[in-house]
Protein backbone atom coordinates (compact mmCIF):
# COMPACT_ATOMS: atom_id res chain seq x y z
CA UNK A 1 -3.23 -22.12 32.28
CA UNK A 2 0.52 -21.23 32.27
CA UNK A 3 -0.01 -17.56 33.49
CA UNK A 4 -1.74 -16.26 36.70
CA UNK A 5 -3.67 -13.48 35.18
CA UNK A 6 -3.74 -11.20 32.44
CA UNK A 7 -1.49 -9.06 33.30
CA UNK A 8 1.28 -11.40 34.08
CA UNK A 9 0.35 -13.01 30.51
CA UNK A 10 1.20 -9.18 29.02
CA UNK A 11 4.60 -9.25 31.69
CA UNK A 12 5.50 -12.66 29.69
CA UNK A 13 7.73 -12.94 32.87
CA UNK A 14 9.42 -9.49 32.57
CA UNK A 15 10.23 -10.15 29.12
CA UNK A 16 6.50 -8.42 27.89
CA UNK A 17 8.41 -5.43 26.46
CA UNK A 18 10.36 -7.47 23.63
CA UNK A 19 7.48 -10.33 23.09
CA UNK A 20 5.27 -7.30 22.22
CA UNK A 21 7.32 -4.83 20.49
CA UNK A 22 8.44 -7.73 18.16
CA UNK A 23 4.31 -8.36 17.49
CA UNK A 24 4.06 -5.08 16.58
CA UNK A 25 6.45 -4.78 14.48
CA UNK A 26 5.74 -7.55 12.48
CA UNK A 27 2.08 -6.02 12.35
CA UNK A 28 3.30 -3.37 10.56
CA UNK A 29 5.57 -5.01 8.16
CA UNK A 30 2.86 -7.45 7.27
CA UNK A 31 0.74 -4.45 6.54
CA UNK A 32 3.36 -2.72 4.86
CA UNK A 33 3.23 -5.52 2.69
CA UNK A 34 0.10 -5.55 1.84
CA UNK A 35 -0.06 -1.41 1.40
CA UNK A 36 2.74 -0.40 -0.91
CA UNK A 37 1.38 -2.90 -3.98
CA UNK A 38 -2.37 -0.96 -3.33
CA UNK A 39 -0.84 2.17 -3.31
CA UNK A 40 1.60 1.06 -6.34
CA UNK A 41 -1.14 -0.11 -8.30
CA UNK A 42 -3.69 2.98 -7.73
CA UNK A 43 -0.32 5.42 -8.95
CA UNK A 44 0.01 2.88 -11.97
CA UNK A 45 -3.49 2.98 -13.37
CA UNK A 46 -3.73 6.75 -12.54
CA UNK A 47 -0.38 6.97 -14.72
CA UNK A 48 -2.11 4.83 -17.41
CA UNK A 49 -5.29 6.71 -17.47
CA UNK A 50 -3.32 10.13 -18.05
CA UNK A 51 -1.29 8.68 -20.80
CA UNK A 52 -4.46 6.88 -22.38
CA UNK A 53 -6.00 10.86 -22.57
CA UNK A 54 -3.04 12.51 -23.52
CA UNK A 55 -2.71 9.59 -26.13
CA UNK A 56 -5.98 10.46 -27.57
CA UNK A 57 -6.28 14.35 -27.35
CA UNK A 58 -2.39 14.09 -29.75
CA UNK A 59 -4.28 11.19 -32.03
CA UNK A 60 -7.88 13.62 -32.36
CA UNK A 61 -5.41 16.93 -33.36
CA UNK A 62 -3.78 15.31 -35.60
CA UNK A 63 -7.17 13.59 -36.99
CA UNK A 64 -8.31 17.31 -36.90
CA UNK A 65 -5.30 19.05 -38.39
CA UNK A 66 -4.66 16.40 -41.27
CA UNK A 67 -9.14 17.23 -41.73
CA UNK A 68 -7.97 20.79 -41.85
CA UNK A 69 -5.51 20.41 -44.90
């Protein structure tokens, strides 16, 4: 084993701070990755879903208002 013990494995031979900090913050890029196109794609079908309602309520007044003539 190239390290004495678990806590020189975290030291990474005083360079720890920089080995880990770069791990983390490719952590959270990779999960930003992965986030923002869920979150994009929930926002888009809400969108969708709104516009599909309005989209019928305008197409059943004017069904109803041409019925009313």
């Amino acid at each position: 084993m190239q390290f004495e013990s678990f806590a020189e494995f975290l030291a990474m031979g005083r360079h720890g701070l920089f080995v880990w900090s770069s791990y983390a913050a490719c952590v959270v890029v990779l999960a930003i990755n992965v986030l923002v196109p869920v979150m994009q794609r929930k926002t888009l079908l809400a969108q969708l879903r709104r516009a599909g309602r309005r989209s019928a309520n305008q197409t059943a007044m004017a069904v109803h208002d041409q019925a009313g003539d």
